[in-house]
PDB file of N, CA and C in Angstrom:
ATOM      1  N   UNK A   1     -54.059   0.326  -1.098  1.00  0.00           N
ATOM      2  CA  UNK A   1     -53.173   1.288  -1.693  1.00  0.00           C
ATOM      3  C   UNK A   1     -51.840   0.610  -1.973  1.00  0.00           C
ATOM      4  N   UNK A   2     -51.433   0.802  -3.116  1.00  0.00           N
ATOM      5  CA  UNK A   2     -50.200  -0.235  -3.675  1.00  0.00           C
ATOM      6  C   UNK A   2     -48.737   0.845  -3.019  1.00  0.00           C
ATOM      7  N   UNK A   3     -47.756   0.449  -2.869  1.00  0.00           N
ATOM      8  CA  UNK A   3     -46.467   0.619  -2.138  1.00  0.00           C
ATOM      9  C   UNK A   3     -45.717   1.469  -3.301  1.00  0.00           C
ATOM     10  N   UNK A   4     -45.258   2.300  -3.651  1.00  0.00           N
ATOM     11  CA  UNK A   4     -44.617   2.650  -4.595  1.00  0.00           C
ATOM     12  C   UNK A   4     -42.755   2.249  -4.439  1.00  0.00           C
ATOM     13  N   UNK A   5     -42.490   1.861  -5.749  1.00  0.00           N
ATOM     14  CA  UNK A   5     -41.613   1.164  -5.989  1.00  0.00           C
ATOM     15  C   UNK A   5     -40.505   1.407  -5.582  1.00  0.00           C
ATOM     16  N   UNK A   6     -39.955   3.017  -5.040  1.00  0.00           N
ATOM     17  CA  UNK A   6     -38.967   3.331  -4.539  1.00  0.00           C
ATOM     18  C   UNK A   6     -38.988   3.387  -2.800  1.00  0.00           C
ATOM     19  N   UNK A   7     -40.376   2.972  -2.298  1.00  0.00           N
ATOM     20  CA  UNK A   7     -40.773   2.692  -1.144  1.00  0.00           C
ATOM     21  C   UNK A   7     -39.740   1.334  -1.233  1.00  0.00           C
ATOM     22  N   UNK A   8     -40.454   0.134  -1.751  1.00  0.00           N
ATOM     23  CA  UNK A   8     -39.744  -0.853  -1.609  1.00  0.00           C
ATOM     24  C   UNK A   8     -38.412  -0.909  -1.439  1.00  0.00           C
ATOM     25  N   UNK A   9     -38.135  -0.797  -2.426  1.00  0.00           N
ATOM     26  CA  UNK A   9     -36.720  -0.967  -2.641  1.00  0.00           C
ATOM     27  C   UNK A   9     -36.073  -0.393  -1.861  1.00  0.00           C
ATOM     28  N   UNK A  10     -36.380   0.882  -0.870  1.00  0.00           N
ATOM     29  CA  UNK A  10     -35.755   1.309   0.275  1.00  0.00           C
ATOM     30  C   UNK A  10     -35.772   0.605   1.248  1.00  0.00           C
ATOM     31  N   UNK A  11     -36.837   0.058   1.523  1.00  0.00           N
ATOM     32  CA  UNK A  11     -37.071  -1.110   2.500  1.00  0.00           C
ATOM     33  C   UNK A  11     -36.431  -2.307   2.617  1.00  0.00           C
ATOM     34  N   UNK A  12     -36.239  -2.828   0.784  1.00  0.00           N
ATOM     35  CA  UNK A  12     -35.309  -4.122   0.770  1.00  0.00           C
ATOM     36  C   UNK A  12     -33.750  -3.717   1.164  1.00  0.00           C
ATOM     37  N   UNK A  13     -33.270  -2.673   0.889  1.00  0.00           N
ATOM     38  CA  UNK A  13     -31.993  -1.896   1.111  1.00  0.00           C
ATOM     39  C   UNK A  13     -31.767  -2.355   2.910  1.00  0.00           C
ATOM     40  N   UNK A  14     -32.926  -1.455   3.128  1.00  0.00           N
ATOM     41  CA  UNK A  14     -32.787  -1.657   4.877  1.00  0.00           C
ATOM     42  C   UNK A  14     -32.319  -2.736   5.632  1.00  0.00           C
ATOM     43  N   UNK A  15     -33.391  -3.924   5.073  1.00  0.00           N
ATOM     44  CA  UNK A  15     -33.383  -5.065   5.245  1.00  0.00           C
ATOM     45  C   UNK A  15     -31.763  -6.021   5.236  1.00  0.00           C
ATOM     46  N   UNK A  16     -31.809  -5.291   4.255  1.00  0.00           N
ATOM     47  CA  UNK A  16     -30.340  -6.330   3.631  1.00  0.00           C
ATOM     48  C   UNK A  16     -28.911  -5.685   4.172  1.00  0.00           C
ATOM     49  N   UNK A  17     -29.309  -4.719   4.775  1.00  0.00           N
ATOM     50  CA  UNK A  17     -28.376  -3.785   5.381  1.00  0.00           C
ATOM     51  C   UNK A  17     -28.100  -4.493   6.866  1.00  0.00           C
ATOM     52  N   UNK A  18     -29.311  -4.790   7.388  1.00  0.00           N
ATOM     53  CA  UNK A  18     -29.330  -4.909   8.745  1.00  0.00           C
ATOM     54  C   UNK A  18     -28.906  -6.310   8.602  1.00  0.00           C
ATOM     55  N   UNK A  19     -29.200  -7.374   7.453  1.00  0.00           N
ATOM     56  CA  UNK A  19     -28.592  -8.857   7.553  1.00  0.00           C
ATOM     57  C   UNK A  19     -27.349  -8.758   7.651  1.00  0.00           C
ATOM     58  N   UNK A  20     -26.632  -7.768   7.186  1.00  0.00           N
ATOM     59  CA  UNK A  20     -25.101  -7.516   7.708  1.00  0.00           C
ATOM     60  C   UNK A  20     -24.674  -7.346   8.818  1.00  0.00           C
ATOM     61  N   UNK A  21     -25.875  -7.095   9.472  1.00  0.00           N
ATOM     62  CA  UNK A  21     -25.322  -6.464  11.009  1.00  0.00           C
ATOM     63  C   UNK A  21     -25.174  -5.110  10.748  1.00  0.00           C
ATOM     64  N   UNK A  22     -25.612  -3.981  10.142  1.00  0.00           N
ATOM     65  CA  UNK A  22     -25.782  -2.824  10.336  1.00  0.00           C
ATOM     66  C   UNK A  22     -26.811  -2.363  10.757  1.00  0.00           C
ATOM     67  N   UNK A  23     -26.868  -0.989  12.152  1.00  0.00           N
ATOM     68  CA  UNK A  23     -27.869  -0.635  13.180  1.00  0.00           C
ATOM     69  C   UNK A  23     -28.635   0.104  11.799  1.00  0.00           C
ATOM     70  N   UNK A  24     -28.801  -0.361  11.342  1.00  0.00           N
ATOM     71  CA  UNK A  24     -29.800   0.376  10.710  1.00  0.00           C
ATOM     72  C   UNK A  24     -30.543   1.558  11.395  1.00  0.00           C
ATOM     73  N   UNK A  25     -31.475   1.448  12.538  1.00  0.00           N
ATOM     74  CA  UNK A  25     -31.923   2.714  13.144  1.00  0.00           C
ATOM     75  C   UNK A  25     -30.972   3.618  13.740  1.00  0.00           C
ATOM     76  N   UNK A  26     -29.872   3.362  14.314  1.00  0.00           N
ATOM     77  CA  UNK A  26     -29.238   4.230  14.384  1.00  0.00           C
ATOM     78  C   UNK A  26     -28.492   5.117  13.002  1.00  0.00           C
ATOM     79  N   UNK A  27     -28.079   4.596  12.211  1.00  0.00           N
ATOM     80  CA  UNK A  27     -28.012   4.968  11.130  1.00  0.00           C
ATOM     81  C   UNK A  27     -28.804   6.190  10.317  1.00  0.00           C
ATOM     82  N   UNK A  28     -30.148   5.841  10.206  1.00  0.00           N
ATOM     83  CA  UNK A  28     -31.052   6.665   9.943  1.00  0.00           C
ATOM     84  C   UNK A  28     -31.380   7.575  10.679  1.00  0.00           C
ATOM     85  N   UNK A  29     -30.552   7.629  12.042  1.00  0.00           N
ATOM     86  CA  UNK A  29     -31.097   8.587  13.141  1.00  0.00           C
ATOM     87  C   UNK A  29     -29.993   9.691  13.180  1.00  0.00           C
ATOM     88  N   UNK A  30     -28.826   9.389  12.425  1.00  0.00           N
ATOM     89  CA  UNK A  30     -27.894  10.585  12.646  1.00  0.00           C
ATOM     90  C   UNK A  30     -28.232  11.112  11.287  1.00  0.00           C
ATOM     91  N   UNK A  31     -28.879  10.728   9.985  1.00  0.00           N
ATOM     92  CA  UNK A  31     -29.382  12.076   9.263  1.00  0.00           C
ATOM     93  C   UNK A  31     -30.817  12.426   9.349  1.00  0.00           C
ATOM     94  N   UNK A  32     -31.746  12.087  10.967  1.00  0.00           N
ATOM     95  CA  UNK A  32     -32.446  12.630  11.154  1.00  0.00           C
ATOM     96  C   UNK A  32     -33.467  12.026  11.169  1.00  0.00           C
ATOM     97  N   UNK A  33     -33.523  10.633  10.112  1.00  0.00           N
ATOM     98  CA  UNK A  33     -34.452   9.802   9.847  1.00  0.00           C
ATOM     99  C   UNK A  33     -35.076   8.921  10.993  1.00  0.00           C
ATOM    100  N   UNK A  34     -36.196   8.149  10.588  1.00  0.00           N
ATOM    101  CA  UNK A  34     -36.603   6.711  11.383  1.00  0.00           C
ATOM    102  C   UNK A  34     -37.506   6.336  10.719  1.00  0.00           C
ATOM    103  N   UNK A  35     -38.119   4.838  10.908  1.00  0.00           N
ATOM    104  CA  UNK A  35     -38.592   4.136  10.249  1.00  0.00           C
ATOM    105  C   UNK A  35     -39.919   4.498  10.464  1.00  0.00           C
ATOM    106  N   UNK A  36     -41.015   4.288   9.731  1.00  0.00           N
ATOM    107  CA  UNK A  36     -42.355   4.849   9.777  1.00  0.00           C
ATOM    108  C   UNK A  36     -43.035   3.597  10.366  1.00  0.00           C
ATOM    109  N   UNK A  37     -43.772   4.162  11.548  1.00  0.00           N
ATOM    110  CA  UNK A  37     -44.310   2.911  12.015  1.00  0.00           C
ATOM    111  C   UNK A  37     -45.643   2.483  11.326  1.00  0.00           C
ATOM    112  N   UNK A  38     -45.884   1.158  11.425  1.00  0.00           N
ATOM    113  CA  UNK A  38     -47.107   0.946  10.730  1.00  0.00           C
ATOM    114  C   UNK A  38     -48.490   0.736  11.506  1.00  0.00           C
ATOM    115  N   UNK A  39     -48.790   1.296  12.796  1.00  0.00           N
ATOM    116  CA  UNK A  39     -49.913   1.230  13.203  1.00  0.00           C
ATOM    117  C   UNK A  39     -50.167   3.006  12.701  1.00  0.00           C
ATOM    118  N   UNK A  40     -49.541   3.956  12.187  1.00  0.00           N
ATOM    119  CA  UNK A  40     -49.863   5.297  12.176  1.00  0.00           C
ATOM    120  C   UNK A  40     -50.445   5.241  10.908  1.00  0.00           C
ATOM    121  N   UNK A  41     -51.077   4.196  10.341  1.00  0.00           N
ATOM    122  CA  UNK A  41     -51.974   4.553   9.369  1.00  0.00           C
ATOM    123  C   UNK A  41     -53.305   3.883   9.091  1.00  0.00           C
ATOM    124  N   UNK A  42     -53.614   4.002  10.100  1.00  0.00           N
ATOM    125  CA  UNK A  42     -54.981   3.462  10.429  1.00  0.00           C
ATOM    126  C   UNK A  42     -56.158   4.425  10.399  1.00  0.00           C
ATOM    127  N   UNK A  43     -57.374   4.371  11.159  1.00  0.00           N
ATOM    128  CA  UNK A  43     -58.324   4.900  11.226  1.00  0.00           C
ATOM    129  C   UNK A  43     -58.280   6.171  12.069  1.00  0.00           C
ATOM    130  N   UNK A  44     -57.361   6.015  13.497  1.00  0.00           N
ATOM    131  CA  UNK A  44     -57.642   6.989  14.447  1.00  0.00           C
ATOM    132  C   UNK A  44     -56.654   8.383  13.958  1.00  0.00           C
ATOM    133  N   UNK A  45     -55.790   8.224  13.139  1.00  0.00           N
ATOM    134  CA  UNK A  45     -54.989   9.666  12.825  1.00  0.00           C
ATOM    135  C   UNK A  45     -56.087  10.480  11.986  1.00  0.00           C
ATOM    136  N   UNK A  46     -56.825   9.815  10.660  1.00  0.00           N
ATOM    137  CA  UNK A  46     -58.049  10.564  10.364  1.00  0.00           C
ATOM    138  C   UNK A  46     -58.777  11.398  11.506  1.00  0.00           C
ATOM    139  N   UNK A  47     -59.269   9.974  11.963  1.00  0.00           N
ATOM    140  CA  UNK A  47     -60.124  11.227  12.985  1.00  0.00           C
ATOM    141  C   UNK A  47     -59.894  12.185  13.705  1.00  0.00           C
ATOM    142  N   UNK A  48     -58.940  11.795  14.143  1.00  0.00           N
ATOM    143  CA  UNK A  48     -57.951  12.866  15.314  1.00  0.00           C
ATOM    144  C   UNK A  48     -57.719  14.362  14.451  1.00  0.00           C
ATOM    145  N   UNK A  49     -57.480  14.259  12.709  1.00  0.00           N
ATOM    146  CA  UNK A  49     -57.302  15.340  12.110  1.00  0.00           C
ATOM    147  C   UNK A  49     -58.450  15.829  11.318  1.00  0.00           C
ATOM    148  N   UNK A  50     -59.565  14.892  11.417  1.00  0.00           N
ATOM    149  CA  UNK A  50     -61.143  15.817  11.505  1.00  0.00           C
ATOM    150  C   UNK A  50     -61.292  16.353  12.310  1.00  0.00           C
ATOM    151  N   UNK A  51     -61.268  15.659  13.204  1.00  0.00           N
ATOM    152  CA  UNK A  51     -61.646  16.392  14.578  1.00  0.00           C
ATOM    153  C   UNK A  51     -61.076  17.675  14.869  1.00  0.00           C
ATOM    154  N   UNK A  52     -59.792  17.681  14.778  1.00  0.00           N
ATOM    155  CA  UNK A  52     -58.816  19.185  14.773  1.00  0.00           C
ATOM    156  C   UNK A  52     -59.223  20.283  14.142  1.00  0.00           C
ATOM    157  N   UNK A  53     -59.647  19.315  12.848  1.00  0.00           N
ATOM    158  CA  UNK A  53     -60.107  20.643  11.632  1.00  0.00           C
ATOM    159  C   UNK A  53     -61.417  21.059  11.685  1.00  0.00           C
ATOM    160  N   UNK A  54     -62.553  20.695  12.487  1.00  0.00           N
ATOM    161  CA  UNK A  54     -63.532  20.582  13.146  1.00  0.00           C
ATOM    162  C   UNK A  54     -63.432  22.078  14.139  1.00  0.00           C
ATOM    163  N   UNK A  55     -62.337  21.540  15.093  1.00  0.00           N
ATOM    164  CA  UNK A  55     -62.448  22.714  16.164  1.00  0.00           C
ATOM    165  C   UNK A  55     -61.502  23.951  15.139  1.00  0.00           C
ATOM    166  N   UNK A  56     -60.998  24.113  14.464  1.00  0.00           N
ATOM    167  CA  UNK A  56     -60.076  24.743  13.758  1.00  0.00           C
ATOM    168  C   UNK A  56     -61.151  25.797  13.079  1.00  0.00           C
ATOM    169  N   UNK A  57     -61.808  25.236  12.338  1.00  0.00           N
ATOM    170  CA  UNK A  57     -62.959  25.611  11.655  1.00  0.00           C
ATOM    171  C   UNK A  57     -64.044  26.482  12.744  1.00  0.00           C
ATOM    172  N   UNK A  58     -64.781  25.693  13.208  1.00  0.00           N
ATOM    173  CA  UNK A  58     -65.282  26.607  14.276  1.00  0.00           C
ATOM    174  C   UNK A  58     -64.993  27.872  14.775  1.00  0.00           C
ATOM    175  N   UNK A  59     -63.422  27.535  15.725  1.00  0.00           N
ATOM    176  CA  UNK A  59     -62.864  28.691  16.139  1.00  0.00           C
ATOM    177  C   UNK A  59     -62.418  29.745  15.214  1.00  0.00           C
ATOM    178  N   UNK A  60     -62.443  29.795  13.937  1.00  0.00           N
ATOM    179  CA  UNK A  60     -62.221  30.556  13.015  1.00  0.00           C
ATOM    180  C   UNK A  60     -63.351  31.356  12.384  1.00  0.00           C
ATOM    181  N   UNK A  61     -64.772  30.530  12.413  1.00  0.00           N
ATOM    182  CA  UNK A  61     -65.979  30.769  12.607  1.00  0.00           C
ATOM    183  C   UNK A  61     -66.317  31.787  13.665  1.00  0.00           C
ATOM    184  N   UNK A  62     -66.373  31.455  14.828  1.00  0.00           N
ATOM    185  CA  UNK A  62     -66.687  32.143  15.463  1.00  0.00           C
ATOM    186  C   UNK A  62     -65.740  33.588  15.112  1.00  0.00           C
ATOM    187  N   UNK A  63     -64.415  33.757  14.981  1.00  0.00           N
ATOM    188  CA  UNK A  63     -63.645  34.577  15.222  1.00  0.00           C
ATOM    189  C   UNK A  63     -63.827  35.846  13.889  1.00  0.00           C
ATOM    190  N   UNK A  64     -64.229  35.354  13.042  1.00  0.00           N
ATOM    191  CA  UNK A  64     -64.923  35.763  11.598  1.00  0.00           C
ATOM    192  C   UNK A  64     -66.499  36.364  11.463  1.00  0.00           C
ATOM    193  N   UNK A  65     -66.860  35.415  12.789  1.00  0.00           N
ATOM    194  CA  UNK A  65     -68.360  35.868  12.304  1.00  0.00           C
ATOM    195  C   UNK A  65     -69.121  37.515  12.307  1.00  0.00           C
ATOM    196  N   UNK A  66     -69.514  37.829  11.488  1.00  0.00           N
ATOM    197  CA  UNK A  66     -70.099  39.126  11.561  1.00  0.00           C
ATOM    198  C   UNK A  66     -70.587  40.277  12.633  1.00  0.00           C
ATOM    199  N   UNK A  67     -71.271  39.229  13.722  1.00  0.00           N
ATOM    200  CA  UNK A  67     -71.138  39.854  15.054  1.00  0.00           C
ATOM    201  C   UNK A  67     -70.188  40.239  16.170  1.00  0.00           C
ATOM    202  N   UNK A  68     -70.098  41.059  17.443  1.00  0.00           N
ATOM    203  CA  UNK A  68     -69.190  40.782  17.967  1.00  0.00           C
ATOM    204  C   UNK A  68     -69.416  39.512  19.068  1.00  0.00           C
ATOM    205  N   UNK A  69     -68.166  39.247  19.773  1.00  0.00           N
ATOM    206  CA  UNK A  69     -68.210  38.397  20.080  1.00  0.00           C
ATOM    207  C   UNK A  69     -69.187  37.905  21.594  1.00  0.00           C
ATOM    208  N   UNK A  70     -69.573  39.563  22.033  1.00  0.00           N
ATOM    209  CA  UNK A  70     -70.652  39.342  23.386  1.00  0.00           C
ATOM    210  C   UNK A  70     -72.493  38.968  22.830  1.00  0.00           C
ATOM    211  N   UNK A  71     -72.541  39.475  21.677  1.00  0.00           N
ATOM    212  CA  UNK A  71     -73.617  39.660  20.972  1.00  0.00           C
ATOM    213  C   UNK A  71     -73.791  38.017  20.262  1.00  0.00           C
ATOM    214  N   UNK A  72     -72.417  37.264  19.317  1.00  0.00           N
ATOM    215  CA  UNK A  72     -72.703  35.844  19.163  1.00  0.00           C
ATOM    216  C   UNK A  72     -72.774  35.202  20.835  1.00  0.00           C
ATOM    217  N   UNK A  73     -71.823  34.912  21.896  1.00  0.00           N
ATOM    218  CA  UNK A  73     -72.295  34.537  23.081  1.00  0.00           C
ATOM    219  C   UNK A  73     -73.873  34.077  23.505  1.00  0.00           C
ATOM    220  N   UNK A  74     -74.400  35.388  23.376  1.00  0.00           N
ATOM    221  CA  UNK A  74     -75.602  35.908  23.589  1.00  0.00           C
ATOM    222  C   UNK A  74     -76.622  34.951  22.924  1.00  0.00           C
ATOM    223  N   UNK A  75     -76.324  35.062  21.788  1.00  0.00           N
ATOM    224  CA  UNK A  75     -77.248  34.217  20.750  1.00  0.00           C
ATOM    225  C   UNK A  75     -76.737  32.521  21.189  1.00  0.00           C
ATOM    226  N   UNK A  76     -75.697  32.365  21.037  1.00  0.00           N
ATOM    227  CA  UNK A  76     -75.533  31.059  21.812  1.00  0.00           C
ATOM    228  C   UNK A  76     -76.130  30.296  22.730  1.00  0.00           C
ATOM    229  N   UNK A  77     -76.115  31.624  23.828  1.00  0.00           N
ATOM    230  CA  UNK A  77     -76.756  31.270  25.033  1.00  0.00           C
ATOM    231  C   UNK A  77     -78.035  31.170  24.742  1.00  0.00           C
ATOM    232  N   UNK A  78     -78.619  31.578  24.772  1.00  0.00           N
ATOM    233  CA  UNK A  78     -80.056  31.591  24.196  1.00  0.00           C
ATOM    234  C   UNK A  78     -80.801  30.682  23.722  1.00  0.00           C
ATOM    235  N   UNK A  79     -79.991  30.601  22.370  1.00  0.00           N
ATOM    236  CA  UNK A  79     -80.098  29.140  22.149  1.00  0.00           C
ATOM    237  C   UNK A  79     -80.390  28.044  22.792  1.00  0.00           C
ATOM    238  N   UNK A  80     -78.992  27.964  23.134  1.00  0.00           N
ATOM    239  CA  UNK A  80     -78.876  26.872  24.008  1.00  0.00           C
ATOM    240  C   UNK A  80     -80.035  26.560  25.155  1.00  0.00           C
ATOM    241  N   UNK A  81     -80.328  27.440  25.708  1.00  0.00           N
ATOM    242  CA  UNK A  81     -81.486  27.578  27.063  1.00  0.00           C
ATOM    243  C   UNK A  81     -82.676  27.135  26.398  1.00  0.00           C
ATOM    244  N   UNK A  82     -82.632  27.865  25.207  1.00  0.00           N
ATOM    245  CA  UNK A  82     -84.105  27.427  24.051  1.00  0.00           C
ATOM    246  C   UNK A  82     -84.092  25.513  23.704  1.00  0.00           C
ATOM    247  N   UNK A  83     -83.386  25.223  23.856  1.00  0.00           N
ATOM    248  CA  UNK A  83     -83.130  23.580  23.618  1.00  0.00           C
ATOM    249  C   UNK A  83     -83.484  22.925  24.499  1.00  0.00           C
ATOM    250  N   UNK A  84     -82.349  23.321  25.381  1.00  0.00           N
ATOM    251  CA  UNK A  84     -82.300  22.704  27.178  1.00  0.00           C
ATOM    252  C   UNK A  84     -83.697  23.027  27.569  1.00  0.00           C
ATOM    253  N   UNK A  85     -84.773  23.381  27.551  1.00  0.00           N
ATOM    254  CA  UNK A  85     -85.843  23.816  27.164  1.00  0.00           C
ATOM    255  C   UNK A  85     -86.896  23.128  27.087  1.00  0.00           C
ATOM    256  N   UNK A  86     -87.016  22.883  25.622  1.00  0.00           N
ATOM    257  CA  UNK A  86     -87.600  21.921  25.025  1.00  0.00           C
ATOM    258  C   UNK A  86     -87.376  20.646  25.079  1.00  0.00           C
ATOM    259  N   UNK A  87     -86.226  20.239  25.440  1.00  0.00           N
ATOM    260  CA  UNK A  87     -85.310  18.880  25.799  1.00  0.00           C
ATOM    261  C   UNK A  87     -85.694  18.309  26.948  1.00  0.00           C
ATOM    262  N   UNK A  88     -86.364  19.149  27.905  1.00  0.00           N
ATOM    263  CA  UNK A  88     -86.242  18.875  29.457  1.00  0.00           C
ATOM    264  C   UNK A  88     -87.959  18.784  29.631  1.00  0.00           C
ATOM    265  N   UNK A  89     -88.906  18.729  28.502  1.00  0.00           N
ATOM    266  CA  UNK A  89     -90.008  18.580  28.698  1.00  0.00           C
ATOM    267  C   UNK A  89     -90.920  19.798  29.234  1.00  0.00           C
ATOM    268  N   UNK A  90     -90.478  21.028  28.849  1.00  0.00           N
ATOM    269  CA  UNK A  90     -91.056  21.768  29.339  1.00  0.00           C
ATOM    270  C   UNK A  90     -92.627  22.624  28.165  1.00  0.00           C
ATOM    271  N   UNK A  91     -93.569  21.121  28.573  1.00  0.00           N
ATOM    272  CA  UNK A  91     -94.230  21.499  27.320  1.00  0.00           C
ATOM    273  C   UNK A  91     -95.732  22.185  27.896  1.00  0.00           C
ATOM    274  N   UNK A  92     -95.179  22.566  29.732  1.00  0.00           N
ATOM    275  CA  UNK A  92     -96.911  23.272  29.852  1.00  0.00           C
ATOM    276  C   UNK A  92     -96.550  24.382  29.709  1.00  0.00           C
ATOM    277  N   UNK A  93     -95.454  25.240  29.628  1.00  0.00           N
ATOM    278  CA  UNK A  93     -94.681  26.555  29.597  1.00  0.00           C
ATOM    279  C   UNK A  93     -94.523  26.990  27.520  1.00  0.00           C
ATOM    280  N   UNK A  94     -95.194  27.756  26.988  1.00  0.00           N
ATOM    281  CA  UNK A  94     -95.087  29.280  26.073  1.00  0.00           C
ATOM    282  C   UNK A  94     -93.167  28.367  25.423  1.00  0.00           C
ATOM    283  N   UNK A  95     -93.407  28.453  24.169  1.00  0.00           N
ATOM    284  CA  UNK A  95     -92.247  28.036  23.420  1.00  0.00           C
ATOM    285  C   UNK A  95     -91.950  29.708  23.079  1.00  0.00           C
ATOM    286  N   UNK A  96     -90.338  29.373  23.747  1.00  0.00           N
ATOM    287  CA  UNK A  96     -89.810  30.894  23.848  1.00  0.00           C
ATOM    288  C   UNK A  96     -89.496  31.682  22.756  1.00  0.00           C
ATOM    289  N   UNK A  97     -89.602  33.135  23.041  1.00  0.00           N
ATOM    290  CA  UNK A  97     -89.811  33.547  21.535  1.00  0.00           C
ATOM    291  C   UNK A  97     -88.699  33.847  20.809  1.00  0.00           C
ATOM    292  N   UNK A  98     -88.880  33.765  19.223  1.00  0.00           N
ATOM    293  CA  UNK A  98     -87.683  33.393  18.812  1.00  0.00           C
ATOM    294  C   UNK A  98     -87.396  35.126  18.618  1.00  0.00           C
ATOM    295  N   UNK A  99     -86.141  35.355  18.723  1.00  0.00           N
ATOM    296  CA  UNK A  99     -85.152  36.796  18.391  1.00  0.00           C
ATOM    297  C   UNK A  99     -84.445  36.622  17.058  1.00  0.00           C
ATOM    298  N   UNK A 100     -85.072  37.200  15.774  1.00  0.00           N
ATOM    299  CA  UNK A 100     -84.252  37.441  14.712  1.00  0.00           C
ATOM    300  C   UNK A 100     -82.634  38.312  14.848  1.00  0.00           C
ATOM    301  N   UNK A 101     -81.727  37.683  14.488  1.00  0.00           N
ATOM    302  CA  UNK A 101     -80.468  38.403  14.530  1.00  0.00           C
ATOM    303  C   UNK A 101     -80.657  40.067  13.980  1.00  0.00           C
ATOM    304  N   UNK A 102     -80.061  40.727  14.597  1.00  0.00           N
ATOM    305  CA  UNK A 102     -80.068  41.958  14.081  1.00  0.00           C
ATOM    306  C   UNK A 102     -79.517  42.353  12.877  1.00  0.00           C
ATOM    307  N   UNK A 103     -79.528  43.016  11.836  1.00  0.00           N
ATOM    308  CA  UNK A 103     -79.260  43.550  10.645  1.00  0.00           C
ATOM    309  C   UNK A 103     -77.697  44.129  11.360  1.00  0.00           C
ATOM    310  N   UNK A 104     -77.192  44.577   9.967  1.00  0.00           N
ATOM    311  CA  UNK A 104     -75.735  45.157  10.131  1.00  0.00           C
ATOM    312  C   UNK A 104     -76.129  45.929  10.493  1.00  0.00           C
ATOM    313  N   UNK A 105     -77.059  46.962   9.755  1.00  0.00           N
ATOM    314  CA  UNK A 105     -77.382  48.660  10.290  1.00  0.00           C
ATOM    315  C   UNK A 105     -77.720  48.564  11.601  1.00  0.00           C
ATOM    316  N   UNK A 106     -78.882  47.744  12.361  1.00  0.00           N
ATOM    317  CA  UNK A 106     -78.920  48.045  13.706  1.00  0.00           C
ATOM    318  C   UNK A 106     -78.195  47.667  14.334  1.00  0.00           C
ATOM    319  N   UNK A 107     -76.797  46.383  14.095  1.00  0.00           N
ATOM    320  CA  UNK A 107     -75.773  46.732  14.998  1.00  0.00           C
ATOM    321  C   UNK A 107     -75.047  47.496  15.281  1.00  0.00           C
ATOM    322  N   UNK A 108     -74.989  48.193  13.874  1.00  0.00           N
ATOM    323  CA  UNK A 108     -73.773  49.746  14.083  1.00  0.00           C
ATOM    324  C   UNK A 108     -74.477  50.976  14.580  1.00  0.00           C
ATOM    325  N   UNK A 109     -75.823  51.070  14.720  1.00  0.00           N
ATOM    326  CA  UNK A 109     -76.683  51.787  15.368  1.00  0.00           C
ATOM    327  C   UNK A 109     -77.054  51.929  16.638  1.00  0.00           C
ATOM    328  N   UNK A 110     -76.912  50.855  17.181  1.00  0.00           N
ATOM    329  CA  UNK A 110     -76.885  50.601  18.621  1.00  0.00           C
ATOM    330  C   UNK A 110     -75.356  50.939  18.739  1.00  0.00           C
ATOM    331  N   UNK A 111     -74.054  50.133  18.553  1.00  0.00           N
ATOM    332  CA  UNK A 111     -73.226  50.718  18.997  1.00  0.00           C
ATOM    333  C   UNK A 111     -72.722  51.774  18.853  1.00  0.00           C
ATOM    334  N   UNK A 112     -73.139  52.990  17.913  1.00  0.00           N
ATOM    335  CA  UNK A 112     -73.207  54.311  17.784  1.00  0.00           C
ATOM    336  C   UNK A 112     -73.434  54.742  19.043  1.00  0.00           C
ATOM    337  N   UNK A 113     -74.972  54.292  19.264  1.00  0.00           N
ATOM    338  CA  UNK A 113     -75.078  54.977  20.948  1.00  0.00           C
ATOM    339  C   UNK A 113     -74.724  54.454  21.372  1.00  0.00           C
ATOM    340  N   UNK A 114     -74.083  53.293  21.933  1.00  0.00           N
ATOM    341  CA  UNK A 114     -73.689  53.095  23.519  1.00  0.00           C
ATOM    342  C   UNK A 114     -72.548  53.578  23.458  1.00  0.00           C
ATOM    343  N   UNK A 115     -71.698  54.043  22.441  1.00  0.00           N
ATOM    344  CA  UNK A 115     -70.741  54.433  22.685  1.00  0.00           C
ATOM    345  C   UNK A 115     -70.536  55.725  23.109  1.00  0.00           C
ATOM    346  N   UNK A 116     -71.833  56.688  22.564  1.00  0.00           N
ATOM    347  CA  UNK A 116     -71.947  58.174  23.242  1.00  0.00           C
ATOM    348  C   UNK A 116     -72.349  57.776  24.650  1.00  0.00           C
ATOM    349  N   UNK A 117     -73.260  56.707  25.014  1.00  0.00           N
ATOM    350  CA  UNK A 117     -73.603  56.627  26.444  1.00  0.00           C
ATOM    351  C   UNK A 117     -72.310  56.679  27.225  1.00  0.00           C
ATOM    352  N   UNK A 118     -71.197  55.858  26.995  1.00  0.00           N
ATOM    353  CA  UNK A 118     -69.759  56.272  28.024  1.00  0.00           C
ATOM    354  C   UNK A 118     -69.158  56.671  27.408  1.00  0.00           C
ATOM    355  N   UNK A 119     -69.090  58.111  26.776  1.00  0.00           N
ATOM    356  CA  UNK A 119     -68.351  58.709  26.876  1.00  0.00           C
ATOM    357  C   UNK A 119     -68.616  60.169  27.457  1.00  0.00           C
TER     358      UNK A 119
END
């Protein structure tokens, strides 16, 4: 990636500033500034901000998703046990049965009643 030209030339400024004997970093530090270091543009800030946007995503996922949140759990869990499962060699034991997610209507149907149940 090529340097853009007013990059430079800020840099040669710097440079030629400090051959004077001017603190240059201090300088830049009373309007707030500092010099950009150059290991912060490497490989690991990417990842670090996939990764973020990764869990960002998810948790927004989950928080969005259509179900509530004891009912996704649920399916999670499940899951998960369904893996841990199969993972762990459990191949003289019935492959567990799979549970289609419920439709919108029978979720709002069920919680119709349980909600007359306590009250």
């Amino acid at each position: 990636m090529k340097t853009p030209s007013f990059l430079r030339d800020a840099s040669n400024l710097l440079d030629r500033l400090e051959a004077r004997g001017v603190d240059v970093d201090a300088m830049l530090s009373r309007v707030g500034l500092a010099r950009a270091s150059s290991h912060g543009y490497g490989l690991l800030p990417m990842v670090g901000s996939f990764a973020i946007g990764m869990a960002v995503g998810a948790g927004l996922g989950v928080l969005f998703a259509p179900t509530k949140g004891e009912e996704t759990r649920r399916v999670i869990r499940e899951k998960a046990e369904d893996l841990l499962a199969r993972t762990m060699g459990s191949h003289d034991e019935e492959a567990p049965e799979e549970r289609p997610m419920p439709t919108t209507q029978e979720r709002e149907r069920s919680n119709s009643t349980g909600s007359r149940a306590h009250a």
